[in-house]
Structure formats: C-alpha cells, structure tokens
C-alpha atoms as a PDB file:
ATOM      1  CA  UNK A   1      10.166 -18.600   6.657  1.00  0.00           C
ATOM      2  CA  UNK A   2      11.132 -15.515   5.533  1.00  0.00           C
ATOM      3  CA  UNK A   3       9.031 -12.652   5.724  1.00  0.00           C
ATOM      4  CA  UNK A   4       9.814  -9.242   3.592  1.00  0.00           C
ATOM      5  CA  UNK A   5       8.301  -5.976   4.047  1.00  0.00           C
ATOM      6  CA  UNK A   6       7.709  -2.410   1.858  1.00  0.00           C
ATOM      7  CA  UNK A   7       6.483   0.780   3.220  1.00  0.00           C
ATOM      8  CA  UNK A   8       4.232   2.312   1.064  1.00  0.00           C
ATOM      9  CA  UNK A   9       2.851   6.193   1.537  1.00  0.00           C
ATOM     10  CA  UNK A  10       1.358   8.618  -0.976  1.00  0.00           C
ATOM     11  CA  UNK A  11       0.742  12.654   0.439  1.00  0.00           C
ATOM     12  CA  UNK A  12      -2.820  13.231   0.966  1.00  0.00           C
ATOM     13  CA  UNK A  13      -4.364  10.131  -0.191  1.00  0.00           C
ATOM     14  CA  UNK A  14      -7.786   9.186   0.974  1.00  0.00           C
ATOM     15  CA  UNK A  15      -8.418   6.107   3.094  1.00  0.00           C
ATOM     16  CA  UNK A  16     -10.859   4.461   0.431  1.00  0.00           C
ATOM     17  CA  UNK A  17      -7.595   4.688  -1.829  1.00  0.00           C
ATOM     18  CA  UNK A  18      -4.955   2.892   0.744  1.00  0.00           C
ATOM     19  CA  UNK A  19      -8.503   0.405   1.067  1.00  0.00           C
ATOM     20  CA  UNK A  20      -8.356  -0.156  -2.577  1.00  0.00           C
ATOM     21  CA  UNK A  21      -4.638  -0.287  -3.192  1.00  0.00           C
ATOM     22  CA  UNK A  22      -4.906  -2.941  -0.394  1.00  0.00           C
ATOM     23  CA  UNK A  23      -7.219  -4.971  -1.730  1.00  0.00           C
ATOM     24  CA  UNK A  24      -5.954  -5.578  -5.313  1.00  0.00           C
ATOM     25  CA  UNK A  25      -2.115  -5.823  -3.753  1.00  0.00           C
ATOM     26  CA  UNK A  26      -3.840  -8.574  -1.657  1.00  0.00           C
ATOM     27  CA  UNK A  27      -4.429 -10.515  -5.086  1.00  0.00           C
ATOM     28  CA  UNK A  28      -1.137 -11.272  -5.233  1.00  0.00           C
ATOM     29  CA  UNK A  29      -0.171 -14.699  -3.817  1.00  0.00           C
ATOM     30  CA  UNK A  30       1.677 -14.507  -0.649  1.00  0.00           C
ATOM     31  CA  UNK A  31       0.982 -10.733   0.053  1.00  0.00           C
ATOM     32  CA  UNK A  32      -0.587  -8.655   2.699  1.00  0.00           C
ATOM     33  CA  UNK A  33      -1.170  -5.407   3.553  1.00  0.00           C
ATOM     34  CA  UNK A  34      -1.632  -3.598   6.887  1.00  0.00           C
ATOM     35  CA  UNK A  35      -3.237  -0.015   6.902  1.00  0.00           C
ATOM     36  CA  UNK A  36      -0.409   2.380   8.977  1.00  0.00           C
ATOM     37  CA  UNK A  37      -3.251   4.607  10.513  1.00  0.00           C
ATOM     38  CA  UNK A  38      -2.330   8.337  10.965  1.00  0.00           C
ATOM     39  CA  UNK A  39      -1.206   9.425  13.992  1.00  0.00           C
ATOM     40  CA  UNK A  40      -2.708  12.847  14.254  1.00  0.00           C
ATOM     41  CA  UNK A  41      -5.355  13.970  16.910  1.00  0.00           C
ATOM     42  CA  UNK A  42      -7.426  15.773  15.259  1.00  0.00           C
ATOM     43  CA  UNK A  43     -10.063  14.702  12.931  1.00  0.00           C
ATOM     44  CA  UNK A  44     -10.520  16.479   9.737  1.00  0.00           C
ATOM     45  CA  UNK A  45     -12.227  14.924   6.597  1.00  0.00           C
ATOM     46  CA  UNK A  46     -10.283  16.324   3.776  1.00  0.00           C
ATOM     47  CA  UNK A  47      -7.214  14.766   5.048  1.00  0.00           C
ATOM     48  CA  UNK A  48      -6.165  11.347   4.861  1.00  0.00           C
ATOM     49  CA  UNK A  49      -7.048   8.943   8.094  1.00  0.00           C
ATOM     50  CA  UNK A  50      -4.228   6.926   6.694  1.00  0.00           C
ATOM     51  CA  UNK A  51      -0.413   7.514   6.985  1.00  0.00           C
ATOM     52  CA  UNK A  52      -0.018   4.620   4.102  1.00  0.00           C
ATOM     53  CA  UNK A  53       0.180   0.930   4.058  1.00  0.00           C
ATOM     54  CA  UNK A  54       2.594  -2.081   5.376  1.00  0.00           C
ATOM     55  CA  UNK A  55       2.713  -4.828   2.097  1.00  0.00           C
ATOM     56  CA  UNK A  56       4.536  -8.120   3.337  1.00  0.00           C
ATOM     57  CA  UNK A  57       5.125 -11.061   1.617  1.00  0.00           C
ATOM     58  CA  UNK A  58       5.810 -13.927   3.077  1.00  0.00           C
ATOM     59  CA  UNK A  59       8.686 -16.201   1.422  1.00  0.00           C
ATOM     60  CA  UNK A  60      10.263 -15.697  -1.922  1.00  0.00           C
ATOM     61  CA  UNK A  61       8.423 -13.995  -4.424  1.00  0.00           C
ATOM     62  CA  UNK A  62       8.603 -14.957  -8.141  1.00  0.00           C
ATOM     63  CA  UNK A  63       9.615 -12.749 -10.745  1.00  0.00           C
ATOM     64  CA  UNK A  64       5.574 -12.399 -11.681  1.00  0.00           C
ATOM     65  CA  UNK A  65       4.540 -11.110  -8.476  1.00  0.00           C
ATOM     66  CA  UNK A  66       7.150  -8.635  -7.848  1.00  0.00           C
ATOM     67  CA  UNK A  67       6.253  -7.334 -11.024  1.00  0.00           C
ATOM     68  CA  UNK A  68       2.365  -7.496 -10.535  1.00  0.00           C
ATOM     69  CA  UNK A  69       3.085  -5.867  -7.247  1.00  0.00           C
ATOM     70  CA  UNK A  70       5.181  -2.773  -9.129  1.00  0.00           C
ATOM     71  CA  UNK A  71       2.538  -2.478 -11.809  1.00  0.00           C
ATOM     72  CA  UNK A  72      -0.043  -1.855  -9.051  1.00  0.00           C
ATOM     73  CA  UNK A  73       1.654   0.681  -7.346  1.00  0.00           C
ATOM     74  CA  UNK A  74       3.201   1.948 -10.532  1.00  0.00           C
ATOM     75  CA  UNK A  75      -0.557   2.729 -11.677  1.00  0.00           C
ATOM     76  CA  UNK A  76      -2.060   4.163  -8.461  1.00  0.00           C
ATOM     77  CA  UNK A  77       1.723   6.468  -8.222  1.00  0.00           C
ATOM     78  CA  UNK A  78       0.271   7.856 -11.840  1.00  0.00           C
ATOM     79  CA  UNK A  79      -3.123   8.700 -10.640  1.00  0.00           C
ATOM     80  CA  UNK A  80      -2.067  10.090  -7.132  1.00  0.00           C
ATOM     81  CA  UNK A  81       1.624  11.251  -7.457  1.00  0.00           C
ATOM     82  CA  UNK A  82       4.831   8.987  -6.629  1.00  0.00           C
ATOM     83  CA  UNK A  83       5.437   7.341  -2.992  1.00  0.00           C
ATOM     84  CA  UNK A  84       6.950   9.007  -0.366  1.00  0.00           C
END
C-alpha cells in the first residue's frame, strides 16, 4: 500500500496550534499526523516546542480529501502566516 507524506511547518507557531491542526487534519479519512518536535536545547515558553507536523496518508486519496486537507491548512496559513 502506498503511503504519501507532506511536511508541514509554520515560524513560531505554538504547540497547542500544531495539536489542533493535527487533530482536525486527522478527520480526514486515511490521514495522520506526527508532531516533528523541535530540536533545540533550551527551553523557552514563547517559542514553539514544535518544529511542525508529518501528515501521511495512506493509499490514494480522493479528490475530496485532498481538498479538505488544503482547506485546513489553507485556513490555519491565513491565521498564522504561509508554510515554510
């Protein structure tokens, strides 16, 4: 089975974001996500604890989904600024 996968990451967005992108992406039949955690050593809270997220979908999406999937990120690039 085929399995596809998008790199997703948005400067300086919080954690509880990437958690909430995740979990409506996750709606979508056939998705998941994976949290890329940041890779820094030091801890500081106004910075994100997340470099951005892994989406994967497994088999061939249908025209629906991809779209569902682009509105998503398309909404969440408006708030916060496109993807890197």
């Amino acid at each position: 089975m085929e399995v596809s996968e998008k790199q997703v990451s948005y400067s300086n967005l919080p954690l509880a974001i990437y958690l909430e992108i995740a979990a409506h992406l996750e709606q979508v039949s056939g998705i998941t996500v994976q949290i890329i955690p940041e890779n820094k050593s030091n801890f500081a809270y106004h910075h994100s604890q997340a470099r951005g997220i892994i989406i994967k979908s497994i088999g061939q999406l249908n025209q629906d989904n991809e779209k569902l999937i682009e509105s998503i990120l398309g909404y969440y690039a408006s708030l916060y600024g496109g993807s890197n």
